[in-house]
N, C-alpha and C. Protein backbone atom coordinates (compact mmCIF):
# COMPACT_ATOMS: atom_id res chain seq x y z
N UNK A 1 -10.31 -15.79 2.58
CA UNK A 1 -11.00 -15.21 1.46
C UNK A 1 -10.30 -13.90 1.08
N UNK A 2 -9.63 -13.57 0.08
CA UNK A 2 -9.43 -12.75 -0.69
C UNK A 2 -10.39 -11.95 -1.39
N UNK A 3 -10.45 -10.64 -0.28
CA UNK A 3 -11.43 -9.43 -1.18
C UNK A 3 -10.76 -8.70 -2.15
N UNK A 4 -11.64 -8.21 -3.04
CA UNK A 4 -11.11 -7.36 -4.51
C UNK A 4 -10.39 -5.86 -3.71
N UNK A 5 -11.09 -5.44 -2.73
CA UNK A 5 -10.28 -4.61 -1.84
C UNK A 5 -9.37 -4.79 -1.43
N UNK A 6 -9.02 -6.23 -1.25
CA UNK A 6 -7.63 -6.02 -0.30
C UNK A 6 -6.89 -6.20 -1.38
N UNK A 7 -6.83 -6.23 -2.72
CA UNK A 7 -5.97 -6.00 -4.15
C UNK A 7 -5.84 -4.06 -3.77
N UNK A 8 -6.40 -3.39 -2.52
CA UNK A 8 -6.48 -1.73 -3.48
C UNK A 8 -5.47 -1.39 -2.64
N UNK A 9 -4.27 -0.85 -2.49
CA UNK A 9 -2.64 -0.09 -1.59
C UNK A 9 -4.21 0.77 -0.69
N UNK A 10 -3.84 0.92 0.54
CA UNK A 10 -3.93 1.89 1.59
C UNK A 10 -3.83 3.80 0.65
N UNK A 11 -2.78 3.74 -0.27
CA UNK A 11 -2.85 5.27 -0.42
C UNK A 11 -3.81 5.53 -1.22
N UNK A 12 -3.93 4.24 -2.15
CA UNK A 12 -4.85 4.45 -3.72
C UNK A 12 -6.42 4.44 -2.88
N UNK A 13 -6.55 4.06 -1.50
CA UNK A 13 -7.62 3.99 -1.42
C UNK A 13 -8.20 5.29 -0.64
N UNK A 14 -6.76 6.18 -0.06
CA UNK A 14 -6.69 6.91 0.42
C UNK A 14 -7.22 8.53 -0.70
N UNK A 15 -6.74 7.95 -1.84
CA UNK A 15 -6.91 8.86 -3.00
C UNK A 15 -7.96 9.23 -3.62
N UNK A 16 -8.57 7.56 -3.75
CA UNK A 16 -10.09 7.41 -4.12
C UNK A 16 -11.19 8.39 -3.01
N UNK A 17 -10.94 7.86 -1.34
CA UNK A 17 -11.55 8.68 -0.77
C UNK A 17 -11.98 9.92 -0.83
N UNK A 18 -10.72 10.68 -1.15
CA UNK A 18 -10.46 12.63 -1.29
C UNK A 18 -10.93 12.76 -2.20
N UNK A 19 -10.84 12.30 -3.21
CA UNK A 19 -11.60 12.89 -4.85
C UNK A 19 -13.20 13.02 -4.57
N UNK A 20 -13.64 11.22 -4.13
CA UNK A 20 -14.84 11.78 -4.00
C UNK A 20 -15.65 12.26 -3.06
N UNK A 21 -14.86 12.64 -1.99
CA UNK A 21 -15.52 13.60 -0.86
C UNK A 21 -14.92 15.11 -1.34
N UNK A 22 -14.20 15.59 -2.70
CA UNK A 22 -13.65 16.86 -3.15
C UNK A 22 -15.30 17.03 -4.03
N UNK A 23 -15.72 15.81 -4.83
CA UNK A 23 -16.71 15.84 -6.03
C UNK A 23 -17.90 16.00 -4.63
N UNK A 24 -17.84 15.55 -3.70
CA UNK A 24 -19.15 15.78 -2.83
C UNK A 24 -20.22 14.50 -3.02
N UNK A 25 -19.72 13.47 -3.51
CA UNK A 25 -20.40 12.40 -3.60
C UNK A 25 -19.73 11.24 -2.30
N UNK A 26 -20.60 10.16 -2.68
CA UNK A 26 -20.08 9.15 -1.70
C UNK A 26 -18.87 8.13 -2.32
N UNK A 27 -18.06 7.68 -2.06
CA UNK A 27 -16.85 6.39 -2.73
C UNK A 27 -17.61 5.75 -3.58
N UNK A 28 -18.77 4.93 -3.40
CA UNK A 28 -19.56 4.05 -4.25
C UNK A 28 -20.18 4.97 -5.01
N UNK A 29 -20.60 5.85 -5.25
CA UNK A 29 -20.94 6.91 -6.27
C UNK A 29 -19.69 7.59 -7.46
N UNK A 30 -19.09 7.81 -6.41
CA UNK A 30 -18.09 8.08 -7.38
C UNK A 30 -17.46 7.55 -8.03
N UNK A 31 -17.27 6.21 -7.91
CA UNK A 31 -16.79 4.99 -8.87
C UNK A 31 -17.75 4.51 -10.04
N UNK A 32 -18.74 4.62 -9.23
CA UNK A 32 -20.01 4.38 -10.30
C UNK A 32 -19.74 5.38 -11.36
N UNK A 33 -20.00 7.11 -10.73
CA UNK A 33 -19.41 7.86 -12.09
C UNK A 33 -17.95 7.66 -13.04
N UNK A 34 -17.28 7.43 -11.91
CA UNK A 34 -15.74 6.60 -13.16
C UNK A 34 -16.24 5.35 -14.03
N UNK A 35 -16.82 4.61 -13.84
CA UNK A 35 -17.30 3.93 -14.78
C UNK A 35 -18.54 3.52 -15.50
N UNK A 36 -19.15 4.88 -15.72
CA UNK A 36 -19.85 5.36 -16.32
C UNK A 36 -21.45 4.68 -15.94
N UNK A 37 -21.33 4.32 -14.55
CA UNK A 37 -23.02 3.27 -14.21
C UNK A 37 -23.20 4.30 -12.63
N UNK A 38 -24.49 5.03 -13.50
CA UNK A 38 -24.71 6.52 -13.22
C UNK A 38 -26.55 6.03 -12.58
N UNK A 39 -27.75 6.34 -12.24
CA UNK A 39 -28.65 6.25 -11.65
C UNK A 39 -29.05 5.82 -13.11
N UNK A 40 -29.92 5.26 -13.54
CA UNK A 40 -30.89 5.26 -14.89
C UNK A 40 -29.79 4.26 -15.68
N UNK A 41 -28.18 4.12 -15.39
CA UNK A 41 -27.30 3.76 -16.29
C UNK A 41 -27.19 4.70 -17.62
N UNK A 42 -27.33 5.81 -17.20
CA UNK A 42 -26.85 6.45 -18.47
C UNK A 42 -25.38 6.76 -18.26
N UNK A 43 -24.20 6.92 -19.66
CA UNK A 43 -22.95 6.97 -19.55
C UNK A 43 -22.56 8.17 -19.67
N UNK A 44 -21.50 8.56 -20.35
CA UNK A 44 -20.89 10.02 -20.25
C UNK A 44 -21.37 10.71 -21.00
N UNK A 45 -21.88 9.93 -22.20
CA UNK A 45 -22.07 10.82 -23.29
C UNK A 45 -23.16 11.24 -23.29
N UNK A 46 -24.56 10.47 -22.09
CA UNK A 46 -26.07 11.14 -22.30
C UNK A 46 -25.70 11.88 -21.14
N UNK A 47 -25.10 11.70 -20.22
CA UNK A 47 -24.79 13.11 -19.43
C UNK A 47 -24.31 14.27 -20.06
N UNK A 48 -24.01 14.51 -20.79
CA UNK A 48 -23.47 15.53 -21.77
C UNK A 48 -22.27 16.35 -21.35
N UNK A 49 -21.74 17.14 -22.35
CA UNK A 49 -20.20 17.21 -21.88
C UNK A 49 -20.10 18.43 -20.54
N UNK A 50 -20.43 19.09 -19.86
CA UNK A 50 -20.64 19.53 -18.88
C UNK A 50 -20.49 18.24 -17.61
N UNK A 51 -21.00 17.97 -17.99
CA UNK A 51 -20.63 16.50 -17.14
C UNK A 51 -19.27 15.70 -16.84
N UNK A 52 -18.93 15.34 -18.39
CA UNK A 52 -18.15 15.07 -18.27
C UNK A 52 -16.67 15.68 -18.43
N UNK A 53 -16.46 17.10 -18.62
CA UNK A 53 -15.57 17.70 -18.33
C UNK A 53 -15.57 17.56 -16.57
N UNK A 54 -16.73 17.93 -15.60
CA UNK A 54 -16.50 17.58 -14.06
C UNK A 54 -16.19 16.32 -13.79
N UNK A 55 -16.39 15.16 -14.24
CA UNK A 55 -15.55 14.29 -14.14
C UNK A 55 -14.27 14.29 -14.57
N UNK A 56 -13.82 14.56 -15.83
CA UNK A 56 -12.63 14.89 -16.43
C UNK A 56 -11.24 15.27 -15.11
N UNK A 57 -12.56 16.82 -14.74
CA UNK A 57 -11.27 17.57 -13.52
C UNK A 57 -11.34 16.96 -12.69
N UNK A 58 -12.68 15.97 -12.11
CA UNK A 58 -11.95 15.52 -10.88
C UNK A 58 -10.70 14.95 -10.88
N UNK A 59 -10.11 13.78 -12.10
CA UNK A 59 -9.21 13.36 -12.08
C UNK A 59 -8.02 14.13 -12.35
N UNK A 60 -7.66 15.17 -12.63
CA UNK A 60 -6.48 15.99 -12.78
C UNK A 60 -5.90 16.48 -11.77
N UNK A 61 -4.85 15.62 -11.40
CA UNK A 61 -3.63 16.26 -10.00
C UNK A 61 -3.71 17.75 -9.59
N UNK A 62 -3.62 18.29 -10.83
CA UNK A 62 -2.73 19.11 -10.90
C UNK A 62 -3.30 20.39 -12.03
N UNK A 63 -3.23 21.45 -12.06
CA UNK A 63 -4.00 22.41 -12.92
C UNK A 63 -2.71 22.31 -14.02
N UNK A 64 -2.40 22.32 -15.37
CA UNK A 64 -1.50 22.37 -15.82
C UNK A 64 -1.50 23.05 -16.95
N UNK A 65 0.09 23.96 -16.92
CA UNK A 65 -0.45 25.20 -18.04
C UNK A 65 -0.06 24.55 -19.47
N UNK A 66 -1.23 25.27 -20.27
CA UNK A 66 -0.95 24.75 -21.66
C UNK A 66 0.39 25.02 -22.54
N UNK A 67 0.37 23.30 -23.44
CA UNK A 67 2.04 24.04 -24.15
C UNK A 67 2.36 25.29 -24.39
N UNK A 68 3.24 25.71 -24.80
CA UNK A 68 3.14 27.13 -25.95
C UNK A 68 2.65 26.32 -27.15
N UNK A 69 2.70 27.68 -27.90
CA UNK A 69 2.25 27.52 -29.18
C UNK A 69 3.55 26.97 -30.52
N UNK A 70 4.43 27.12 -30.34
CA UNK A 70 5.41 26.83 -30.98
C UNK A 70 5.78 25.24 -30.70
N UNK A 71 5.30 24.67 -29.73
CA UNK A 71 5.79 23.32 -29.26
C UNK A 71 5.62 22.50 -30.29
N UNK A 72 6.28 21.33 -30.49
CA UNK A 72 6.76 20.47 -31.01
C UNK A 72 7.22 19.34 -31.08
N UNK A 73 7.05 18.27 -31.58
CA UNK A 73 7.23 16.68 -31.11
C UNK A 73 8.93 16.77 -30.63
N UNK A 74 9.37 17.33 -31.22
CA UNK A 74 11.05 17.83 -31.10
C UNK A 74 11.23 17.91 -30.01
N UNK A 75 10.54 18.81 -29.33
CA UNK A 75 10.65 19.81 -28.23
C UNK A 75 10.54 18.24 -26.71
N UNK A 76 10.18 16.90 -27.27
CA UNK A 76 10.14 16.18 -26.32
C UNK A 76 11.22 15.10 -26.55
N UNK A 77 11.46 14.68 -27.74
CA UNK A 77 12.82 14.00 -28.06
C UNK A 77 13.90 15.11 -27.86
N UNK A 78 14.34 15.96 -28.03
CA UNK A 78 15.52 16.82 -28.19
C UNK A 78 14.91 17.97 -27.31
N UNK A 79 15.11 17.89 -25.69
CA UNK A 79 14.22 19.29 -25.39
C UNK A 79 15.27 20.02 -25.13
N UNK A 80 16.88 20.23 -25.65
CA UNK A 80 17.77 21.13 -25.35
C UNK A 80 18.13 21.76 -26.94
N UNK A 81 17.70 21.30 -28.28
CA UNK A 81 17.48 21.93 -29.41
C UNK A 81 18.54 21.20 -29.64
């Protein structure tokens, strides 16, 4: 028998773990909040955006600083000018 788990890599499951013991919830909770089936089934949007900005960050690696202001579609095809 082929479980839907044993489709998940060891690290991805390793990843899933840390996030949601970082959010302070349980794995099955926290998936539930990734896909939006929350206690009552309400989704992201009746949680309101406070909400879902903390979901948002859980998923972000990485803190990342914003473009400058001058940036430009250019600036990613041609980033030597």
């Amino acid at each position: 028998m082929n479980s839907i788990l044993d489709q998940v890599r060891p690290e991805t499951a390793a990843m899933i773990e840390a996030r949601a013991r970082a959010s302070g919830l349980s794995i099955d909770d926290y998936l539930k909040r990734l896909l939006g089936m929350t206690d009552g089934n309400q989704n992201v949007a009746e949680r309101g955006l406070d909400e879902f900005m903390r979901v948002m960050d859980s998923l972000a690696e990485d803190k990342i600083e914003p473009l400058p202001r001058n940036f430009a579609r250019e600036d990613i095809y041609f980033p030597n000018g």
